[in-house]
N, C-alpha and C. Protein backbone atom coordinates (compact mmCIF):
# COMPACT_ATOMS: atom_id res chain seq x y z
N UNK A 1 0.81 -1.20 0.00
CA UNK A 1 0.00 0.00 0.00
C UNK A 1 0.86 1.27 0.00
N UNK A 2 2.04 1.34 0.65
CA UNK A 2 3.11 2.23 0.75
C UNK A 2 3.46 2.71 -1.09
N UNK A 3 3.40 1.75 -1.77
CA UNK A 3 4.03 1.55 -3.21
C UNK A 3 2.77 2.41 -3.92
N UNK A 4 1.96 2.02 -3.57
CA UNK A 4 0.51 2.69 -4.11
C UNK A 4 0.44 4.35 -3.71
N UNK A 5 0.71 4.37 -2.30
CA UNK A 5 0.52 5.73 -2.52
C UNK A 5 1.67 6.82 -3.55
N UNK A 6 2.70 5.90 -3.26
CA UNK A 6 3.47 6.56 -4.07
C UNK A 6 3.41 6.75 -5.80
N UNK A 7 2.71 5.87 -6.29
CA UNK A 7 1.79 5.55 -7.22
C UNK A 7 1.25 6.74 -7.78
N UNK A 8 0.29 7.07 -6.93
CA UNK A 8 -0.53 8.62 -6.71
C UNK A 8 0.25 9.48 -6.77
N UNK A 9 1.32 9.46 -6.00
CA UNK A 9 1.96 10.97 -5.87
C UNK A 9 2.92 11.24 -7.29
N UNK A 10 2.97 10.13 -8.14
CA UNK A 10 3.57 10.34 -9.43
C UNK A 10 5.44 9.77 -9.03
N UNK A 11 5.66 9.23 -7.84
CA UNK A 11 7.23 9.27 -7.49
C UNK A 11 7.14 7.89 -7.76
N UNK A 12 7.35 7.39 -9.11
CA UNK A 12 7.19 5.84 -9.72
C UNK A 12 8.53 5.22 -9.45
N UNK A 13 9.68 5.96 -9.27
CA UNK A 13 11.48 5.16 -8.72
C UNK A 13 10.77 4.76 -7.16
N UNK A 14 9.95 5.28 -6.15
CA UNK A 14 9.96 4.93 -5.12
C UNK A 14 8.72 3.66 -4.88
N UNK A 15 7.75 3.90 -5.10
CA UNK A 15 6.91 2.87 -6.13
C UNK A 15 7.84 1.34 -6.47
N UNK A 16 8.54 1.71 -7.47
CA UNK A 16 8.60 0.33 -7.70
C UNK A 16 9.56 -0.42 -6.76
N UNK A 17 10.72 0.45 -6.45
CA UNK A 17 11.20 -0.07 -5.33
C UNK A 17 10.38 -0.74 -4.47
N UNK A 18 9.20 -0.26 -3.68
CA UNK A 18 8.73 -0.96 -2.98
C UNK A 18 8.54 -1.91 -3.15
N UNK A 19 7.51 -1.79 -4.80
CA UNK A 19 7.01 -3.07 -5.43
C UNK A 19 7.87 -4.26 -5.51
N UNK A 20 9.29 -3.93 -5.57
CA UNK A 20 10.34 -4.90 -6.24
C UNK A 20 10.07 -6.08 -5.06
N UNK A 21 10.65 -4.53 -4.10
CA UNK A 21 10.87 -5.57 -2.58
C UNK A 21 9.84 -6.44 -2.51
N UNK A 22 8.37 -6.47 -1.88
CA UNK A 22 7.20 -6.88 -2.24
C UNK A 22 7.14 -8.00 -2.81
N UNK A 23 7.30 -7.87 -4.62
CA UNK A 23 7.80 -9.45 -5.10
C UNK A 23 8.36 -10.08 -4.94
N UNK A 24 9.65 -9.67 -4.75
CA UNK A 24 10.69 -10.66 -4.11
C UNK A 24 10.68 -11.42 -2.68
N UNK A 25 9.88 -10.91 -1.85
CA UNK A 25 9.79 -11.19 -0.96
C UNK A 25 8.62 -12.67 -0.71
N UNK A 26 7.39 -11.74 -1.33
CA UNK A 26 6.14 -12.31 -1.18
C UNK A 26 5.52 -12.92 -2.86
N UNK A 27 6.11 -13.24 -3.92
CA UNK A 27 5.92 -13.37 -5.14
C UNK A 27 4.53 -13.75 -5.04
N UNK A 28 3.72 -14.86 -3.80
CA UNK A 28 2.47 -15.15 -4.31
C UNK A 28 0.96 -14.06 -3.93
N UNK A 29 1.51 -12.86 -3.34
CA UNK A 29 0.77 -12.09 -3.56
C UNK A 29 0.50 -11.05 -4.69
N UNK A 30 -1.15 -10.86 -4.95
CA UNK A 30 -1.70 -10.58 -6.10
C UNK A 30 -0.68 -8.92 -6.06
N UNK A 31 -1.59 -8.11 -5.46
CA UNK A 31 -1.23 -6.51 -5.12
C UNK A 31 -0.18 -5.74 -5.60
N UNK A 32 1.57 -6.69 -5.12
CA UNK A 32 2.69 -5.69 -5.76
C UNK A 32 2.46 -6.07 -7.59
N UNK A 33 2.40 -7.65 -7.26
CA UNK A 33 2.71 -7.95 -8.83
C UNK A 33 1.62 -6.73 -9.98
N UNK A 34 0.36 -6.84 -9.20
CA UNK A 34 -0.34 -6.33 -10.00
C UNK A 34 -0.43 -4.70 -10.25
N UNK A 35 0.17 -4.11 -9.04
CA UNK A 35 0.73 -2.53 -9.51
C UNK A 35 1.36 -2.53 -10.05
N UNK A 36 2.65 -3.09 -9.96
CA UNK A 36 4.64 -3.16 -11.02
C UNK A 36 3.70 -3.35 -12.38
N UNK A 37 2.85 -3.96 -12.48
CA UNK A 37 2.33 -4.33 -14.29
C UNK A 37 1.65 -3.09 -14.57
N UNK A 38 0.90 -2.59 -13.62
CA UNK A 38 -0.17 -1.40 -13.85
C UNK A 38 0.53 0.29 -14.52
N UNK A 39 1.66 -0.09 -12.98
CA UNK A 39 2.67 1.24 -13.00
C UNK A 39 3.40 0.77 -14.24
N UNK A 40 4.35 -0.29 -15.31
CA UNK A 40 4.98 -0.10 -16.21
C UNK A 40 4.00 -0.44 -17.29
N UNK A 41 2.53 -0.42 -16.96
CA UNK A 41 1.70 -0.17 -18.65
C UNK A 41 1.49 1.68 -18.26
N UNK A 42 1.74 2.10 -17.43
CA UNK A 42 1.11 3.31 -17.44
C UNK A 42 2.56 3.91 -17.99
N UNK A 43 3.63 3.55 -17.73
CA UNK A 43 5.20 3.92 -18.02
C UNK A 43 5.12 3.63 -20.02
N UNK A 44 4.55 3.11 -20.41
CA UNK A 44 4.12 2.46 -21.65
C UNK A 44 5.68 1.58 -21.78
N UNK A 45 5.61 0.71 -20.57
CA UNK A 45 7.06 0.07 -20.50
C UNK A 45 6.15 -1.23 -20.83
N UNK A 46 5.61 -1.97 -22.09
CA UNK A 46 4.64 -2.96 -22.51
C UNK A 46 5.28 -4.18 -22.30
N UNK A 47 6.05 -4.42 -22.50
CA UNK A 47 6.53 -6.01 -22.20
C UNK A 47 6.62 -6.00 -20.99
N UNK A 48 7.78 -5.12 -20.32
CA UNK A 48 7.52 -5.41 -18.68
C UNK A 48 6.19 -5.59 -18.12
N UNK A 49 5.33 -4.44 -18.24
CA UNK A 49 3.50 -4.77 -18.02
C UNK A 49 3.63 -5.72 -18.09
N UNK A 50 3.31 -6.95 -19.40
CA UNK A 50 3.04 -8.24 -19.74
C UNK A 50 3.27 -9.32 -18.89
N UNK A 51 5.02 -9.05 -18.29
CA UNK A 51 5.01 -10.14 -17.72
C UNK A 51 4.85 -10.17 -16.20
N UNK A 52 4.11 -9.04 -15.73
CA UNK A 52 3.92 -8.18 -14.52
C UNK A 52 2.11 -9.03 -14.56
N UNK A 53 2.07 -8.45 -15.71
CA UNK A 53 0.26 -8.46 -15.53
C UNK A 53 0.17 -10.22 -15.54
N UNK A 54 1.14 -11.25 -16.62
CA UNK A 54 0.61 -12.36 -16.70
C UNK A 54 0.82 -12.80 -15.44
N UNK A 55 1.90 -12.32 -14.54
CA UNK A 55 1.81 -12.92 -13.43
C UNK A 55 0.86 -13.24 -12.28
N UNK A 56 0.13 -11.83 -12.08
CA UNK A 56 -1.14 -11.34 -11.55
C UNK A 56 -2.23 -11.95 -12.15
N UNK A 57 -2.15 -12.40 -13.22
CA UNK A 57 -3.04 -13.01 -14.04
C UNK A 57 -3.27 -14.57 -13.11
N UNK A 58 -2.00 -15.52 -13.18
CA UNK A 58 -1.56 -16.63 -12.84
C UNK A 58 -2.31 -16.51 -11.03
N UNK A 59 -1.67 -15.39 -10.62
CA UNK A 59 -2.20 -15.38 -8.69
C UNK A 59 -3.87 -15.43 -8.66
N UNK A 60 -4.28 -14.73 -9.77
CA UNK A 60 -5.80 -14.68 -10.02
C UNK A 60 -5.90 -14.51 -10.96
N UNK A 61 -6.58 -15.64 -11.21
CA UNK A 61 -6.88 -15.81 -13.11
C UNK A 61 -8.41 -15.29 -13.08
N UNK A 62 -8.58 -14.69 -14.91
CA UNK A 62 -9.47 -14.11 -15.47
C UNK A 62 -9.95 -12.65 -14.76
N UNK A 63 -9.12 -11.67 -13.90
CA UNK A 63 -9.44 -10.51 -13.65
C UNK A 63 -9.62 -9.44 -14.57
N UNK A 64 -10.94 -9.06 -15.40
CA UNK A 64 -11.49 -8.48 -16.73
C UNK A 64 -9.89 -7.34 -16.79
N UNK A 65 -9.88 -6.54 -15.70
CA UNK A 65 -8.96 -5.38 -15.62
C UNK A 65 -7.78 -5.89 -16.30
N UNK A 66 -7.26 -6.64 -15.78
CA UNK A 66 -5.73 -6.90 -15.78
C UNK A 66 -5.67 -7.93 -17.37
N UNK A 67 -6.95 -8.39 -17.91
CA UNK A 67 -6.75 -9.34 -19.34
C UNK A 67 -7.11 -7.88 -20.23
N UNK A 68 -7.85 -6.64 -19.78
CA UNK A 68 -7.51 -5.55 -20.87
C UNK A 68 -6.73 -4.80 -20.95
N UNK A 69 -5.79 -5.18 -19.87
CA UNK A 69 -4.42 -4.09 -20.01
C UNK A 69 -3.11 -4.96 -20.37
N UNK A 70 -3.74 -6.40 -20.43
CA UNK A 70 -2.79 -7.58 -21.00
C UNK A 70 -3.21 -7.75 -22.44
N UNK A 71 -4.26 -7.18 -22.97
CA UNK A 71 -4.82 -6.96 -24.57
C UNK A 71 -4.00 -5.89 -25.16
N UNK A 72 -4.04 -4.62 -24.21
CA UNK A 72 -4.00 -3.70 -25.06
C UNK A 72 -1.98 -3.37 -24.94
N UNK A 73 -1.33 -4.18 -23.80
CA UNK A 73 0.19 -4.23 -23.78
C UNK A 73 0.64 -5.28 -25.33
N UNK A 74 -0.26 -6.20 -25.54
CA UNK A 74 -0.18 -7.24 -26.35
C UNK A 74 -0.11 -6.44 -27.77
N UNK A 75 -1.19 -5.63 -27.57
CA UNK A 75 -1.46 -5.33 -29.17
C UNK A 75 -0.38 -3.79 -29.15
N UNK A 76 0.21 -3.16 -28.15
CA UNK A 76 1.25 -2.38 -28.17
C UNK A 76 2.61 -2.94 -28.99
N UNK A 77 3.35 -4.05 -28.22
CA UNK A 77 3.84 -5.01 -28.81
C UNK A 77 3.73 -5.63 -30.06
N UNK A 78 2.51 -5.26 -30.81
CA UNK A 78 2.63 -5.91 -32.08
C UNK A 78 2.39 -7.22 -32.28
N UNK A 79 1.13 -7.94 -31.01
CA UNK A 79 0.92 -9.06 -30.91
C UNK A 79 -0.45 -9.37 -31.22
N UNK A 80 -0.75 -8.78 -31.91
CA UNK A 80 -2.68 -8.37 -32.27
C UNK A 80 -3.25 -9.78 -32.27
N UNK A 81 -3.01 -11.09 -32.42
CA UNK A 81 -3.63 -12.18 -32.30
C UNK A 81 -3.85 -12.47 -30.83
N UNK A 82 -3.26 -12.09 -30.13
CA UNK A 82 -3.04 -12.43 -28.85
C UNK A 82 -3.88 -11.78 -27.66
N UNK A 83 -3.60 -10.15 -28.49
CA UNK A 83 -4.39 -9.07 -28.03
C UNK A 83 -5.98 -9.42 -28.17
N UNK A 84 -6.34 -9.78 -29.00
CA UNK A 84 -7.75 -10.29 -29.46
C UNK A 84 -8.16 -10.80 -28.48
N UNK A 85 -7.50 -12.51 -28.32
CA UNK A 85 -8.07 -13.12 -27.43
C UNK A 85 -8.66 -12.54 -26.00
N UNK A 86 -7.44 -11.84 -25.59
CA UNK A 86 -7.80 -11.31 -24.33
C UNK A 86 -8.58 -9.89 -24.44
N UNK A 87 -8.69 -9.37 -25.16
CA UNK A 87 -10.00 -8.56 -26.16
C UNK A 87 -11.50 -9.36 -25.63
N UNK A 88 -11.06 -10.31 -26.17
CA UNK A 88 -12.67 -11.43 -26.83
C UNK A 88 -12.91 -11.59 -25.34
N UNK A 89 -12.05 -11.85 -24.16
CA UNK A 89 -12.71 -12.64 -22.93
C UNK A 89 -12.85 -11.95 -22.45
N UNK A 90 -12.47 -10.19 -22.22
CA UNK A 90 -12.84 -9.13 -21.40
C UNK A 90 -14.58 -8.80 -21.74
N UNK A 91 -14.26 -8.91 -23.38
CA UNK A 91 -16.08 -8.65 -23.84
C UNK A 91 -17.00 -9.44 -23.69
N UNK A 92 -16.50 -10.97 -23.59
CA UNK A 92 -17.72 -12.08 -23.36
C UNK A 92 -17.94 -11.73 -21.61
N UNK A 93 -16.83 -11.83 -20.69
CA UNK A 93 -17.29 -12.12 -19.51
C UNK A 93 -17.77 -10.46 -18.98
N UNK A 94 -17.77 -9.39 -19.53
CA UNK A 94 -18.22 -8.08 -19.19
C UNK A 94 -19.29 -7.04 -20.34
N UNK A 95 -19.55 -7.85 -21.49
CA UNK A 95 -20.33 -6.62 -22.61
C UNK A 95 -21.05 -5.67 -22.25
N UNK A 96 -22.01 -5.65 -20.89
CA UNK A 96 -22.79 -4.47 -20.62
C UNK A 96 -21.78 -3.39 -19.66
N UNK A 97 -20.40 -3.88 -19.53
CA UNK A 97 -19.95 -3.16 -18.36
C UNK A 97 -18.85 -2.03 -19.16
N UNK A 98 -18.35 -1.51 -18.28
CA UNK A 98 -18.07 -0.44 -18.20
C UNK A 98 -15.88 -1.17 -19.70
N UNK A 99 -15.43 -2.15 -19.12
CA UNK A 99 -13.89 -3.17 -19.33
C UNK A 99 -15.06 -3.69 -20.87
N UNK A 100 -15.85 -4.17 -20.50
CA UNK A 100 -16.65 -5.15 -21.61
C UNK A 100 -16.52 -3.79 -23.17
N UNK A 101 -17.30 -2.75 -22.77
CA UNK A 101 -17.30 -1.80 -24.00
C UNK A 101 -16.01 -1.25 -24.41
N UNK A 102 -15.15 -1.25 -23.25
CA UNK A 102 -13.38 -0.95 -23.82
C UNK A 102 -13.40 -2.14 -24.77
N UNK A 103 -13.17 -3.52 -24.74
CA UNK A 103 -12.92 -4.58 -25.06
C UNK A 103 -13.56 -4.23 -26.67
N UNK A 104 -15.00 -4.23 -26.43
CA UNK A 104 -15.64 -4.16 -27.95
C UNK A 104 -15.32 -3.27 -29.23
N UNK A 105 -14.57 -2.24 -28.41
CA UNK A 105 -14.52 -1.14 -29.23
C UNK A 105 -12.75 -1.50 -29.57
N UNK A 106 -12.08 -2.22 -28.84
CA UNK A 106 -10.80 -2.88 -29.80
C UNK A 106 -11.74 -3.54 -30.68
N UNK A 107 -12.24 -4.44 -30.31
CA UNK A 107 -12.56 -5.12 -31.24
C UNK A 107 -13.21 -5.12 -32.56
N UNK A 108 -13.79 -4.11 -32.35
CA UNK A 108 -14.50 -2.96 -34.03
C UNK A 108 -13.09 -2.65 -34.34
N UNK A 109 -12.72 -2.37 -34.04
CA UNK A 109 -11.22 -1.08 -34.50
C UNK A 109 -10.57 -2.07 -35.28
N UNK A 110 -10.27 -3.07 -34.85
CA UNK A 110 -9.66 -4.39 -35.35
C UNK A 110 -10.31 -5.36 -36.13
N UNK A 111 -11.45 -5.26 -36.33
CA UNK A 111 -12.17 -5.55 -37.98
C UNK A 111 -12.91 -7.08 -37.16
N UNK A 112 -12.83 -7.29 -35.67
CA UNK A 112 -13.22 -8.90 -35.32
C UNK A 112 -14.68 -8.44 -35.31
N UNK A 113 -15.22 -7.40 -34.21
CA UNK A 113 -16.79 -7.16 -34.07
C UNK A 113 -17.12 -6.41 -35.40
N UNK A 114 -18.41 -6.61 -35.96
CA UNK A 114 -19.12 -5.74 -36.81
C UNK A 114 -20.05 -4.41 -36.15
N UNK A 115 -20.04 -3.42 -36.49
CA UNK A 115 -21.17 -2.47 -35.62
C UNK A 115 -22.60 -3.28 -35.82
N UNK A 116 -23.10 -2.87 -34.97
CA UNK A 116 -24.79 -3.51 -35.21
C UNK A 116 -25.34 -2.70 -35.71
N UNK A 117 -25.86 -3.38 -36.93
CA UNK A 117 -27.28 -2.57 -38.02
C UNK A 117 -28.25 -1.89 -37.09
N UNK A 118 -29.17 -0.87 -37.37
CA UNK A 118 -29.87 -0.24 -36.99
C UNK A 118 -31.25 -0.40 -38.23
N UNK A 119 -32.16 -0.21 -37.55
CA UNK A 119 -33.63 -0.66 -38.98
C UNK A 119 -34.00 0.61 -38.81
């Protein structure tokens, strides 16, 4: 939580330090892993994210948040098949929500969803 506030205050060298410690210490908690991924997609540091977020992914699997910021690090990277998938499961397991309409609207952009006809 220390790492977090620092998070907020924009001081991301003190942040991850914490975070580091944190993982290293405690690797099977969700929390550091899943800020260090949050704080280096927000750094647009995308691979690090990736293997930050798949980890967090692994401590708790299918968290909508963390598979659309593992879509959209994916498709940063230049991994657009990959990106999809985790596209496709943010929108199946959320479409009316708030992660679900991020999800859909990759997915128009990217030629997978069609817009819906109107009569």
């Amino acid at each position: 939580d220390i790492a977090y506030a620092y998070i907020m205050k924009h001081d991301y060298e003190k942040a991850e330090s914490y975070l580091r410690n944190a993982i290293q210490y405690y690797p099977e908690y969700f929390k550091p892993t899943y800020f260090m991924g949050t704080l280096k997609y927000q750094q647009k540091q995308f691979d690090q994210a990736r293997k930050y977020l798949l980890d967090a992914d692994q401590i708790i699997p299918g968290v909508p948040k963390i598979r659309l910021l593992l879509g959209e690090s994916f498709e940063a990277t230049g991994d657009i098949s990959t990106a999809i998938q985790y596209y496709k499961y943010v929108y199946e397991s959320d479409p009316n929500g708030q992660l679900g309409q991020v999800a859909a609207r990759h997915l128009l952009r990217l030629g997978i969803l069609k817009p819906a006809r109107r009569y």
